[in-house]
N, C-alpha and C. Protein backbone atom coordinates (compact mmCIF):
# COMPACT_ATOMS: atom_id res chain seq x y z
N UNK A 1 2.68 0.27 -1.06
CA UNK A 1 3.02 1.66 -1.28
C UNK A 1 2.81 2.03 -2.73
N UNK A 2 3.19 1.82 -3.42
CA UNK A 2 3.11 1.50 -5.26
C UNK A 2 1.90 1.37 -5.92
N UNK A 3 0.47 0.47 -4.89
CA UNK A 3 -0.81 0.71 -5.20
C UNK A 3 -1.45 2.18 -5.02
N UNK A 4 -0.67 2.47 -3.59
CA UNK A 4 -1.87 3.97 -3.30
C UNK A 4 -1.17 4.81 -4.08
N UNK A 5 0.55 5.44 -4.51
CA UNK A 5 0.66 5.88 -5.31
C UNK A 5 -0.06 6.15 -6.63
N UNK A 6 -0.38 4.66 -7.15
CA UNK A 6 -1.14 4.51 -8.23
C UNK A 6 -2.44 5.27 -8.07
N UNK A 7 -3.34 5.12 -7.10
CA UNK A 7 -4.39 5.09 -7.06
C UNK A 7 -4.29 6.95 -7.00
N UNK A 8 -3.70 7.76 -6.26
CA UNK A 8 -4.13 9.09 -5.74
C UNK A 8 -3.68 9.57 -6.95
N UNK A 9 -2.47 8.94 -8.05
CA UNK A 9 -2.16 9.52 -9.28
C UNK A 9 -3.38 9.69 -10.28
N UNK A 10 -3.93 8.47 -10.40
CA UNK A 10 -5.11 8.03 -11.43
C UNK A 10 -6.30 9.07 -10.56
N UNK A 11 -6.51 9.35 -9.35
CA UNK A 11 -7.46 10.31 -9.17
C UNK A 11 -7.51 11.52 -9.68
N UNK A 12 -5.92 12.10 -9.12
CA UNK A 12 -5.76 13.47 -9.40
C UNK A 12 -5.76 13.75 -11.22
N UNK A 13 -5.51 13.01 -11.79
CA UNK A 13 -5.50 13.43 -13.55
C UNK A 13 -7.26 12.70 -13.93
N UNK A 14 -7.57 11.92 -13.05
CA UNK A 14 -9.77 11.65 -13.43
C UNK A 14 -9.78 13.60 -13.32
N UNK A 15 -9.52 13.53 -11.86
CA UNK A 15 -10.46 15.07 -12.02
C UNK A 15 -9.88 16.15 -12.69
N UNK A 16 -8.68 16.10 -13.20
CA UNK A 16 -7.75 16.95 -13.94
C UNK A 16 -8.93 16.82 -14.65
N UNK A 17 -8.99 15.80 -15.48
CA UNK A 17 -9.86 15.53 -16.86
C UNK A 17 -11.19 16.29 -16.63
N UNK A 18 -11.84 15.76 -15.54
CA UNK A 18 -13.00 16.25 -15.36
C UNK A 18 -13.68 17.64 -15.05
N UNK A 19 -12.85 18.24 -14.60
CA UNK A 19 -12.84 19.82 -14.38
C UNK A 19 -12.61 20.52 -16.02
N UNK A 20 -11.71 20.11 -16.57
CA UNK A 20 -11.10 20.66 -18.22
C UNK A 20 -12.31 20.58 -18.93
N UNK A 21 -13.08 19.69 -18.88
CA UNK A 21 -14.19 18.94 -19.17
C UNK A 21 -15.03 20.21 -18.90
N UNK A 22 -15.66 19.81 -17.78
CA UNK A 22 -16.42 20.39 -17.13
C UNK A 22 -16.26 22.03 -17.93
N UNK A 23 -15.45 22.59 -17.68
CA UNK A 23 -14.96 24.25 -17.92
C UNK A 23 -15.48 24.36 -20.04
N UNK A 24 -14.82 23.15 -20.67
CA UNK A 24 -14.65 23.53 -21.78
C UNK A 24 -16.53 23.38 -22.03
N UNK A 25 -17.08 22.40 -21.40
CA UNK A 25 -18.38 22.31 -21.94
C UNK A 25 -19.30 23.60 -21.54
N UNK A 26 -19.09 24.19 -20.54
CA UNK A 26 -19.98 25.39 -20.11
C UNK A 26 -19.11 26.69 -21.08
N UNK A 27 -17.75 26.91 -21.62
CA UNK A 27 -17.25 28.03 -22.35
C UNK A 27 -18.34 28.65 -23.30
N UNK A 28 -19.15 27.75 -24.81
CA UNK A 28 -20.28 27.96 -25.31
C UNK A 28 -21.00 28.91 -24.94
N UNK A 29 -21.68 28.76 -23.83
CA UNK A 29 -22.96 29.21 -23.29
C UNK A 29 -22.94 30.06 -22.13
N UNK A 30 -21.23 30.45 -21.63
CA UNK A 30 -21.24 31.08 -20.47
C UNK A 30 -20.44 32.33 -20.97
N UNK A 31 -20.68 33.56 -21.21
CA UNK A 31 -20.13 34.66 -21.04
C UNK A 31 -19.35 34.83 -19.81
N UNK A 32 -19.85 34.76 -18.46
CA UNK A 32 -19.28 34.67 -17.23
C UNK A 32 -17.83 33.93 -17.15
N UNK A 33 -18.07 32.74 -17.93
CA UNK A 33 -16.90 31.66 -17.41
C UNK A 33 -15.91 32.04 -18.35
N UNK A 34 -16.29 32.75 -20.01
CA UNK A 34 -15.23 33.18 -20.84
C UNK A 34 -14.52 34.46 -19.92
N UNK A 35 -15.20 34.92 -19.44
CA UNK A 35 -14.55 36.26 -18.78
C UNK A 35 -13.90 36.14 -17.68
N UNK A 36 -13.73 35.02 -16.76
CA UNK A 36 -13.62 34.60 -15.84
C UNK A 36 -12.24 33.85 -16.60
N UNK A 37 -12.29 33.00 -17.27
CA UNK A 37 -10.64 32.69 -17.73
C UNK A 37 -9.46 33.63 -18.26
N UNK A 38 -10.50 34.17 -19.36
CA UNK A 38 -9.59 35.68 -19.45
C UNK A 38 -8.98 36.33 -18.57
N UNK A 39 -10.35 36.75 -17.35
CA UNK A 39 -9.33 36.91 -16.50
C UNK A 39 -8.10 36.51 -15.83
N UNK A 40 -8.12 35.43 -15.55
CA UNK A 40 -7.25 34.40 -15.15
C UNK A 40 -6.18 34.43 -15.57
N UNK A 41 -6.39 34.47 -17.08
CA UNK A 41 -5.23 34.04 -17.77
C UNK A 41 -4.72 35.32 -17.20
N UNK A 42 -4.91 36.86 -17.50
CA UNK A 42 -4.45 37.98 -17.64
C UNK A 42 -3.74 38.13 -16.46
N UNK A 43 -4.77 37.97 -15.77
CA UNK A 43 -3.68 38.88 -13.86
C UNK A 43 -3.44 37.71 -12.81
N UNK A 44 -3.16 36.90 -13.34
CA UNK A 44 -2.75 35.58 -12.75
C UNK A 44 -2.11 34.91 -13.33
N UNK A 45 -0.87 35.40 -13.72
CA UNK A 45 0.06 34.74 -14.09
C UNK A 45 1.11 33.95 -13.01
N UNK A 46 0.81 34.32 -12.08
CA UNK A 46 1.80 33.40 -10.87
C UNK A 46 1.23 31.92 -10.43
N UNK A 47 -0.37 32.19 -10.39
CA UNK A 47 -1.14 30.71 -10.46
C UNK A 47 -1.09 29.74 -11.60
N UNK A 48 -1.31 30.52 -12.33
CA UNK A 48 -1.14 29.68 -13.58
C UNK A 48 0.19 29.07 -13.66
N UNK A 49 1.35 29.64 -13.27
CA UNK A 49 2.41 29.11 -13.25
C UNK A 49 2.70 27.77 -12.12
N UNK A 50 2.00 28.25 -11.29
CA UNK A 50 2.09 27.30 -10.11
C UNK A 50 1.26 25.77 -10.38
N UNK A 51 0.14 26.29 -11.16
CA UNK A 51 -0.87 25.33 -11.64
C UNK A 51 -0.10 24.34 -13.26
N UNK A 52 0.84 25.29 -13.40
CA UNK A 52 1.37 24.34 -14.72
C UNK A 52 2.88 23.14 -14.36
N UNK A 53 3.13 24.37 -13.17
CA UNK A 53 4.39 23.76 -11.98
C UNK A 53 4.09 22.08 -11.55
N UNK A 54 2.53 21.79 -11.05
CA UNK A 54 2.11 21.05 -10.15
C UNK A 54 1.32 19.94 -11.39
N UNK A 55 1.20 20.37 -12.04
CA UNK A 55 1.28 19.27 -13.77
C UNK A 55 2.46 18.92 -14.23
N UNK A 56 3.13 19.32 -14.32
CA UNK A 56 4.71 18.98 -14.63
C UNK A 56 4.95 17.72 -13.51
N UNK A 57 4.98 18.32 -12.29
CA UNK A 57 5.33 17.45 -11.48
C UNK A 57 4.75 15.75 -10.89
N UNK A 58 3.30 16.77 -11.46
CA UNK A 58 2.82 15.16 -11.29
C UNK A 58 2.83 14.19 -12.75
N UNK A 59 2.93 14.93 -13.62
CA UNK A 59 3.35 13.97 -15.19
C UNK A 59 4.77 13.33 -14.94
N UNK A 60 6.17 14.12 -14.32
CA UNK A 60 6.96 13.48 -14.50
C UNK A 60 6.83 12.33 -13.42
N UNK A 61 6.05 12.42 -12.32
CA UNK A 61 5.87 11.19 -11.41
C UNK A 61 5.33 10.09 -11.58
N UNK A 62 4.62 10.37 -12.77
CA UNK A 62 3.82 9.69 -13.59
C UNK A 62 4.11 8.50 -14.12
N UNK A 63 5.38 9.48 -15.00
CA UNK A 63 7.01 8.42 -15.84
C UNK A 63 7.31 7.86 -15.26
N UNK A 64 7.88 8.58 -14.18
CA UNK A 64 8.94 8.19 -13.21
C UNK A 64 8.22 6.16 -12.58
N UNK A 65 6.82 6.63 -12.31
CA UNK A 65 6.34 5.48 -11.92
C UNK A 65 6.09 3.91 -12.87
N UNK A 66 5.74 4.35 -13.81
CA UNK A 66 5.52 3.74 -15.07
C UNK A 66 6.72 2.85 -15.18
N UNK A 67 7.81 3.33 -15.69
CA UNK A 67 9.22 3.15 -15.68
C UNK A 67 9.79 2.24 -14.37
N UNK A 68 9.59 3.14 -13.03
CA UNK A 68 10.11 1.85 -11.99
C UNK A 68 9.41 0.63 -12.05
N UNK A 69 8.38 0.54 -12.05
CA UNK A 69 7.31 -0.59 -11.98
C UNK A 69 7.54 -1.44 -13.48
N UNK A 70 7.96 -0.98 -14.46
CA UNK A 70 7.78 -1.90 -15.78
C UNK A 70 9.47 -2.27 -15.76
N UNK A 71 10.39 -2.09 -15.28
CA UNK A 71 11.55 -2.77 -14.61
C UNK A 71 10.97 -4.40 -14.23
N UNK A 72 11.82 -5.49 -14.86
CA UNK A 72 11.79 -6.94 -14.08
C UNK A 72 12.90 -6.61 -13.12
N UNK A 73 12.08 -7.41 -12.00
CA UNK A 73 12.35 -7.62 -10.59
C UNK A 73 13.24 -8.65 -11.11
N UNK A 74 14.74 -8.61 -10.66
CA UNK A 74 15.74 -9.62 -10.82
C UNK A 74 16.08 -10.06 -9.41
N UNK A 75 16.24 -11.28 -8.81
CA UNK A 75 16.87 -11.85 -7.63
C UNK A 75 18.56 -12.07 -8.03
N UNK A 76 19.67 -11.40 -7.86
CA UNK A 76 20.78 -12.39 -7.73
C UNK A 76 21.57 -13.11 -6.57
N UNK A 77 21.64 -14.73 -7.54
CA UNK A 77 22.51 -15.48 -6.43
C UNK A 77 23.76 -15.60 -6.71
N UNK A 78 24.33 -15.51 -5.51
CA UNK A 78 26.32 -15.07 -5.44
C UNK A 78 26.93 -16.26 -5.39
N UNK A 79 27.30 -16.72 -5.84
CA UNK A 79 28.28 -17.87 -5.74
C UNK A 79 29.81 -17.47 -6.62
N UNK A 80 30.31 -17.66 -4.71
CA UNK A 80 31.25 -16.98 -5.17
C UNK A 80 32.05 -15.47 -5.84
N UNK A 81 32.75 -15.96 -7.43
CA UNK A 81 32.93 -13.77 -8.00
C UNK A 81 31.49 -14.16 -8.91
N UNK A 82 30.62 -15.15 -8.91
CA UNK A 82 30.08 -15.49 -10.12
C UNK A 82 28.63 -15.04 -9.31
N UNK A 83 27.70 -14.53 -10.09
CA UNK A 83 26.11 -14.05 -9.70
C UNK A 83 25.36 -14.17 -11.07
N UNK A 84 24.40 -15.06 -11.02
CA UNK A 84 23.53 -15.68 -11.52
C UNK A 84 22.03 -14.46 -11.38
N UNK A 85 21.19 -14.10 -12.26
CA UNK A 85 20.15 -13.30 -12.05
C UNK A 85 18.98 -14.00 -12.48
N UNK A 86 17.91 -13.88 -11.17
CA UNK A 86 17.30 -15.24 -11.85
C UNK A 86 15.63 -14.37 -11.52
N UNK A 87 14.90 -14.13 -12.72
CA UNK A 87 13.41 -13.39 -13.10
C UNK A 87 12.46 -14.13 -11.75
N UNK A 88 11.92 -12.72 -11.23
CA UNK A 88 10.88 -13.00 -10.07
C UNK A 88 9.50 -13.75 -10.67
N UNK A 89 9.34 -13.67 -12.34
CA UNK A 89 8.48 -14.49 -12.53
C UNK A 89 8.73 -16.07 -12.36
N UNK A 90 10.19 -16.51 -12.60
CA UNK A 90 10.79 -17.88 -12.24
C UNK A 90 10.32 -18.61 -10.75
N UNK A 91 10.58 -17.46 -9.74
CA UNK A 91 10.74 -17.99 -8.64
C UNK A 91 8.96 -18.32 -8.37
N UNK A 92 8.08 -17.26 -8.90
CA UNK A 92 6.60 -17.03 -9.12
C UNK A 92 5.96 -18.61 -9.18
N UNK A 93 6.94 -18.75 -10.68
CA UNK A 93 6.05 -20.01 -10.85
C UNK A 93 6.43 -21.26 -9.94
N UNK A 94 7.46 -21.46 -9.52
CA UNK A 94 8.27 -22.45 -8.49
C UNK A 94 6.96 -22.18 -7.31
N UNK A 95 6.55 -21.29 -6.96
CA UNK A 95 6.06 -20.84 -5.73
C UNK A 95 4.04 -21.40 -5.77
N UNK A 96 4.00 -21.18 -7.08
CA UNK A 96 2.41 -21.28 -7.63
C UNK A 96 2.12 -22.89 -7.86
N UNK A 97 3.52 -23.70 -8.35
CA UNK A 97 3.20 -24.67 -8.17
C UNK A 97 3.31 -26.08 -7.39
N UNK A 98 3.92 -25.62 -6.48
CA UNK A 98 3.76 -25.99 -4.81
C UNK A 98 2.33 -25.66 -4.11
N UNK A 99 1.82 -24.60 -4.50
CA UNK A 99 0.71 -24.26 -3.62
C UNK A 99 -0.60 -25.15 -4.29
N UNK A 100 -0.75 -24.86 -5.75
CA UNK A 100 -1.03 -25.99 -6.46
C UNK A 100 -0.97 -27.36 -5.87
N UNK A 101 -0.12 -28.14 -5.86
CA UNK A 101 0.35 -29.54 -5.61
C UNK A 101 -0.07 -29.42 -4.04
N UNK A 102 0.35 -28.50 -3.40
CA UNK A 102 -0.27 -28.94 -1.75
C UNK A 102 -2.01 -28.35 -1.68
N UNK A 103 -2.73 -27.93 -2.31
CA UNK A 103 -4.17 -27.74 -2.26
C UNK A 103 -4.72 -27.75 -3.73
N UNK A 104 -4.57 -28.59 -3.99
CA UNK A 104 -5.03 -28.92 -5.79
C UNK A 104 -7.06 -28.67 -5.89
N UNK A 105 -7.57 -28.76 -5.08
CA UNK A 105 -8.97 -28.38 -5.41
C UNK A 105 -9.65 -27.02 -4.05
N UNK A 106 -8.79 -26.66 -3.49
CA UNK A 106 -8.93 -25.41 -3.18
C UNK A 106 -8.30 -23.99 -3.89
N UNK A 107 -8.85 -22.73 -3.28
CA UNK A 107 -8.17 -21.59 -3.55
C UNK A 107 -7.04 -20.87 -2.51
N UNK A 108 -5.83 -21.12 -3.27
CA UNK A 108 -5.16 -20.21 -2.41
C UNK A 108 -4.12 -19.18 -3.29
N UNK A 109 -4.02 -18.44 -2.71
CA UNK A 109 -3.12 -16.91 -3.38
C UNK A 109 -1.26 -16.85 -2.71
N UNK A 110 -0.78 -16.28 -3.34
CA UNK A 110 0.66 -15.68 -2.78
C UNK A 110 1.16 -14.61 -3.48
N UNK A 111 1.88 -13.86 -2.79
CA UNK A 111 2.41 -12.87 -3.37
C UNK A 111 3.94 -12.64 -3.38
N UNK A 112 4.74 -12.63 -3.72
CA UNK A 112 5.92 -12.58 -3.52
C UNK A 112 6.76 -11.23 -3.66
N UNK A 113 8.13 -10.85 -3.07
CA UNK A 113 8.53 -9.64 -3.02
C UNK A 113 10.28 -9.81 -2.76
N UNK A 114 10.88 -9.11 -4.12
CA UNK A 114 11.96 -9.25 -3.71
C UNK A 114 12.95 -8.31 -3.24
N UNK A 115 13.60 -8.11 -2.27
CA UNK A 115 14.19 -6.98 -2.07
C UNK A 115 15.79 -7.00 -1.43
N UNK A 116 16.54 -6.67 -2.63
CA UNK A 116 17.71 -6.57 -2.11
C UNK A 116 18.55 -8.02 -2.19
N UNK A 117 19.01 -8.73 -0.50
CA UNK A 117 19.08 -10.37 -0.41
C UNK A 117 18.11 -10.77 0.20
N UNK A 118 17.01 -10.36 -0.23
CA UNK A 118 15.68 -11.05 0.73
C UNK A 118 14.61 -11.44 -0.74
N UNK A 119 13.97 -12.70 0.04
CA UNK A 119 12.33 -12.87 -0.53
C UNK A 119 11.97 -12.76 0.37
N UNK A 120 10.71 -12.31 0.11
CA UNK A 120 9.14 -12.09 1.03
C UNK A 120 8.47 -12.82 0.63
N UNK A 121 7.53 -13.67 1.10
CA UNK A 121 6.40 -14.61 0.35
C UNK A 121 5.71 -14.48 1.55
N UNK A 122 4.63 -14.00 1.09
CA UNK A 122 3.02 -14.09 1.51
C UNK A 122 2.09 -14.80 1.11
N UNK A 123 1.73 -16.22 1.65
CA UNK A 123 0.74 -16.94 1.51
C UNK A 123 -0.96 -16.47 1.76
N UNK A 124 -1.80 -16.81 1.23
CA UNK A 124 -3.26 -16.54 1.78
C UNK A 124 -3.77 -18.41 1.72
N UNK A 125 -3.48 -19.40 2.20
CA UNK A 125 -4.02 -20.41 1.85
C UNK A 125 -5.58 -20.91 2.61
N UNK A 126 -5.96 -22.08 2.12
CA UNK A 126 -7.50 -22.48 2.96
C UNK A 126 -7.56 -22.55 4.35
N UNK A 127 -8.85 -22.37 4.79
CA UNK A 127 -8.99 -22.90 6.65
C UNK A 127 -7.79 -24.03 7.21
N UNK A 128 -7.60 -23.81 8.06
CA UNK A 128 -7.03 -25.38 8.55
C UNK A 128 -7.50 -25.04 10.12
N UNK A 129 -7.91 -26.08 10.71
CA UNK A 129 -8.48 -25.67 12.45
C UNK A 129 -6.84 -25.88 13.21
N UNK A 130 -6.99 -24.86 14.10
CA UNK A 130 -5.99 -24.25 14.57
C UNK A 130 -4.90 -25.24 15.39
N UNK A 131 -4.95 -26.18 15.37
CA UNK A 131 -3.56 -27.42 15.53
C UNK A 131 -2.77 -27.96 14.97
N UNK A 132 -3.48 -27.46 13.38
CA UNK A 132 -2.86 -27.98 12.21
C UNK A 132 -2.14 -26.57 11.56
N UNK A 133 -2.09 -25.18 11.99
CA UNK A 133 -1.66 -24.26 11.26
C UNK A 133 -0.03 -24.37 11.53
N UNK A 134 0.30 -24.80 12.95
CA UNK A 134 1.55 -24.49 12.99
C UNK A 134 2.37 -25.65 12.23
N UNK A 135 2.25 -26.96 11.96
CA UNK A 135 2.96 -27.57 11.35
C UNK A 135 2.88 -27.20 10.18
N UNK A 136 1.46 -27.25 9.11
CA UNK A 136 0.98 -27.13 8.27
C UNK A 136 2.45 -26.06 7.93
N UNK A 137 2.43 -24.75 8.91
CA UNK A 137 3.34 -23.69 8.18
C UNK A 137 4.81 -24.03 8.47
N UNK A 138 5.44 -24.49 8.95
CA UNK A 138 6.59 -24.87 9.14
C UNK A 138 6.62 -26.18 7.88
N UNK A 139 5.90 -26.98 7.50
CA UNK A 139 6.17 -27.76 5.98
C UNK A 139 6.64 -26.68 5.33
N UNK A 140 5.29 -25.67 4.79
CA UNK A 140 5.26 -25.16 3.98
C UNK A 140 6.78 -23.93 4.09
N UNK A 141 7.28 -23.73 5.05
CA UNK A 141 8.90 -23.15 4.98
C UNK A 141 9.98 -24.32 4.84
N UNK A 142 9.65 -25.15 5.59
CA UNK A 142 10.82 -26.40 5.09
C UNK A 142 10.71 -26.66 3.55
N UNK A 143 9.70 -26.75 2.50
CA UNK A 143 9.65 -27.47 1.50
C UNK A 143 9.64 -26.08 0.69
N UNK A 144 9.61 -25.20 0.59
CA UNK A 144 9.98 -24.17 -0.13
C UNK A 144 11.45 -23.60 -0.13
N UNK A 145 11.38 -23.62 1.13
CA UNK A 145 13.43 -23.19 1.22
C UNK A 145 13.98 -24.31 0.23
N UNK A 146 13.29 -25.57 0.49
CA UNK A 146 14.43 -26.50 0.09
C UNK A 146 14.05 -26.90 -1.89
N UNK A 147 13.00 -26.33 -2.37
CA UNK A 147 12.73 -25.89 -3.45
C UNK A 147 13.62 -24.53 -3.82
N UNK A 148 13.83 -23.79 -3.22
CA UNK A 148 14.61 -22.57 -3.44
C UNK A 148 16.21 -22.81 -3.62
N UNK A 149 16.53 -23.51 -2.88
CA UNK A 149 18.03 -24.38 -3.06
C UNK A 149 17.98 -24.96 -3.87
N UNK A 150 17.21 -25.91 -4.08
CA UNK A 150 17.56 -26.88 -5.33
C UNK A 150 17.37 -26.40 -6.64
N UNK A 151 16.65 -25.26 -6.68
CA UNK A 151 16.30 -24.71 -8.21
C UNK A 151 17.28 -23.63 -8.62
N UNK A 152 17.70 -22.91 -7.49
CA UNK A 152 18.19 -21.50 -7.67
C UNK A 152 19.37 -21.41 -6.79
N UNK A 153 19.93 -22.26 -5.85
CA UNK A 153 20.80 -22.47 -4.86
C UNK A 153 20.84 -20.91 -4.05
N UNK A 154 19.34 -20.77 -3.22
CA UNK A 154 19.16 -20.06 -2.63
C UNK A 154 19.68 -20.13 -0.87
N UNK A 155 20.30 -19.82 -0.29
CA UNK A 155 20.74 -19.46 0.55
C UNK A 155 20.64 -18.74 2.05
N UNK A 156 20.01 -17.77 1.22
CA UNK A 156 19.71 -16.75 2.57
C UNK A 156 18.59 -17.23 3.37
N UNK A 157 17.51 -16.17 4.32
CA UNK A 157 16.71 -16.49 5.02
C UNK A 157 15.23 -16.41 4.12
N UNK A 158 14.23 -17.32 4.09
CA UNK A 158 13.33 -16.77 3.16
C UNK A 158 12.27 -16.40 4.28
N UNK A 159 11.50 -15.41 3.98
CA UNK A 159 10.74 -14.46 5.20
C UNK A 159 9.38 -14.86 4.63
N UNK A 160 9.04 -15.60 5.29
CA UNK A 160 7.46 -16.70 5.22
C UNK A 160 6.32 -15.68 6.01
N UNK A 161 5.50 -15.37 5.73
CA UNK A 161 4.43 -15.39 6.27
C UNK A 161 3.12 -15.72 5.54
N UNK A 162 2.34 -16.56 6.81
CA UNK A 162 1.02 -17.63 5.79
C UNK A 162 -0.20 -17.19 6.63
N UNK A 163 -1.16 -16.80 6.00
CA UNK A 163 -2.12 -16.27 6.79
C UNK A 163 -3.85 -17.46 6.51
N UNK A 164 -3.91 -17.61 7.24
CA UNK A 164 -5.45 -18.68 6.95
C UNK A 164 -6.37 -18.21 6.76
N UNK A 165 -7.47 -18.74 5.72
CA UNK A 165 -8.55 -18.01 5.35
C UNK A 165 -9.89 -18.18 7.01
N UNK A 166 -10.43 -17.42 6.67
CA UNK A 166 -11.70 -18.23 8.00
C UNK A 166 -12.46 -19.15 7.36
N UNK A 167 -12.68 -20.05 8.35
CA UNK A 167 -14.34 -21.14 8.29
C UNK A 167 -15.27 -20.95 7.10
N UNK A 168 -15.93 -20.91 6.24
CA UNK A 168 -16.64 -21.50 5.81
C UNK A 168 -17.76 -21.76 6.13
N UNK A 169 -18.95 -21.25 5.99
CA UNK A 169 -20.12 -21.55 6.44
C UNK A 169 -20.57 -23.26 6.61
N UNK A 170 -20.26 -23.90 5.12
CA UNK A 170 -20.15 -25.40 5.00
C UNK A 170 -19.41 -26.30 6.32
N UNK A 171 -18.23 -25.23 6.57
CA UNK A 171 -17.42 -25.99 7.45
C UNK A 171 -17.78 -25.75 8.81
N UNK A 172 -18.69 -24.84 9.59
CA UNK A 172 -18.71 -24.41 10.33
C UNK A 172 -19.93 -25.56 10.60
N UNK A 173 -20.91 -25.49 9.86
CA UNK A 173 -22.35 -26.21 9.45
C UNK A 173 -21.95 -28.00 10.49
């Protein structure tokens, strides 16, 4: 959600730019287009307002976004009246180097997400032919939960999902 935000924000202020652009470079040489803003400006004062309304709003969404997103993601664990806050980059690296240590000369990705009393972890790891995915992923939740306890005395449910890359031309070969 937070990417496409990003993305339709960074559009709408490209062509902000590019229209301002556009307008200031033809002003020079266009009698038409000077007379044409004038106008604008003059007997359209309700657009213009609406048009300065809908800049406002998308600048302060702007902040607003900037600001939520540059917030560290904190996990806390409860023990007990006592809660411990422990940086989503911590748990990051706990997570990167397991995946590491279980595929040391392949590529694999994860993403992690914390929300509330939940982790999310999303694996992308290598092929495995399809008899080996279901154990393969049940390790990989047994030995992470129990990395999550021992580092952070994590508790709750951790919400696994591991998705396999496809075949390989080499492998298919």
């Amino acid at each position: 959600m937070n990417n496409i935000f990003y993305y339709i924000i960074n559009f709408i202020v490209a062509l902000l730019f590019i229209l301002v652009g556009a307008v200031c470079i033809t002003l020079p040489w266009s009698p038409d287009v000077r007379l044409a803003i004038s106008l604008l400006i003059n007997e359209s004062t309700m657009m213009l307002f609406l048009f300065g309304l809908g800049l406002m709003i998308i600048g302060l969404a702007v902040i607003t976004y900037v600001i939520m997103s540059s917030k560290r993601r904190t996990y806390f664990v409860r023990k007990g009246r006592c809660s411990i806050g422990v940086n989503d980059k911590v748990l990051d690296q706990y997570v990167h180097a397991y995946i590491n240590d279980l595929f040391p000369d392949q590529e694999a990705s994860h993403h992690l997400i914390l929300k509330k009393d939940k982790i999310i972890l999303t694996l992308d790891v290598p092929f495995m032919p399809k008899p080996e995915q279901e154990p393969l992923t049940e390790q990989i939740f047994e030995d992470i939960t129990a990395i999550l306890i021992e580092k952070i005395g994590y508790n709750e449910d951790l919400h696994l999902t591991v998705g396999f890359q496809p075949p390989t031309m080499e492998l298919e070969a």
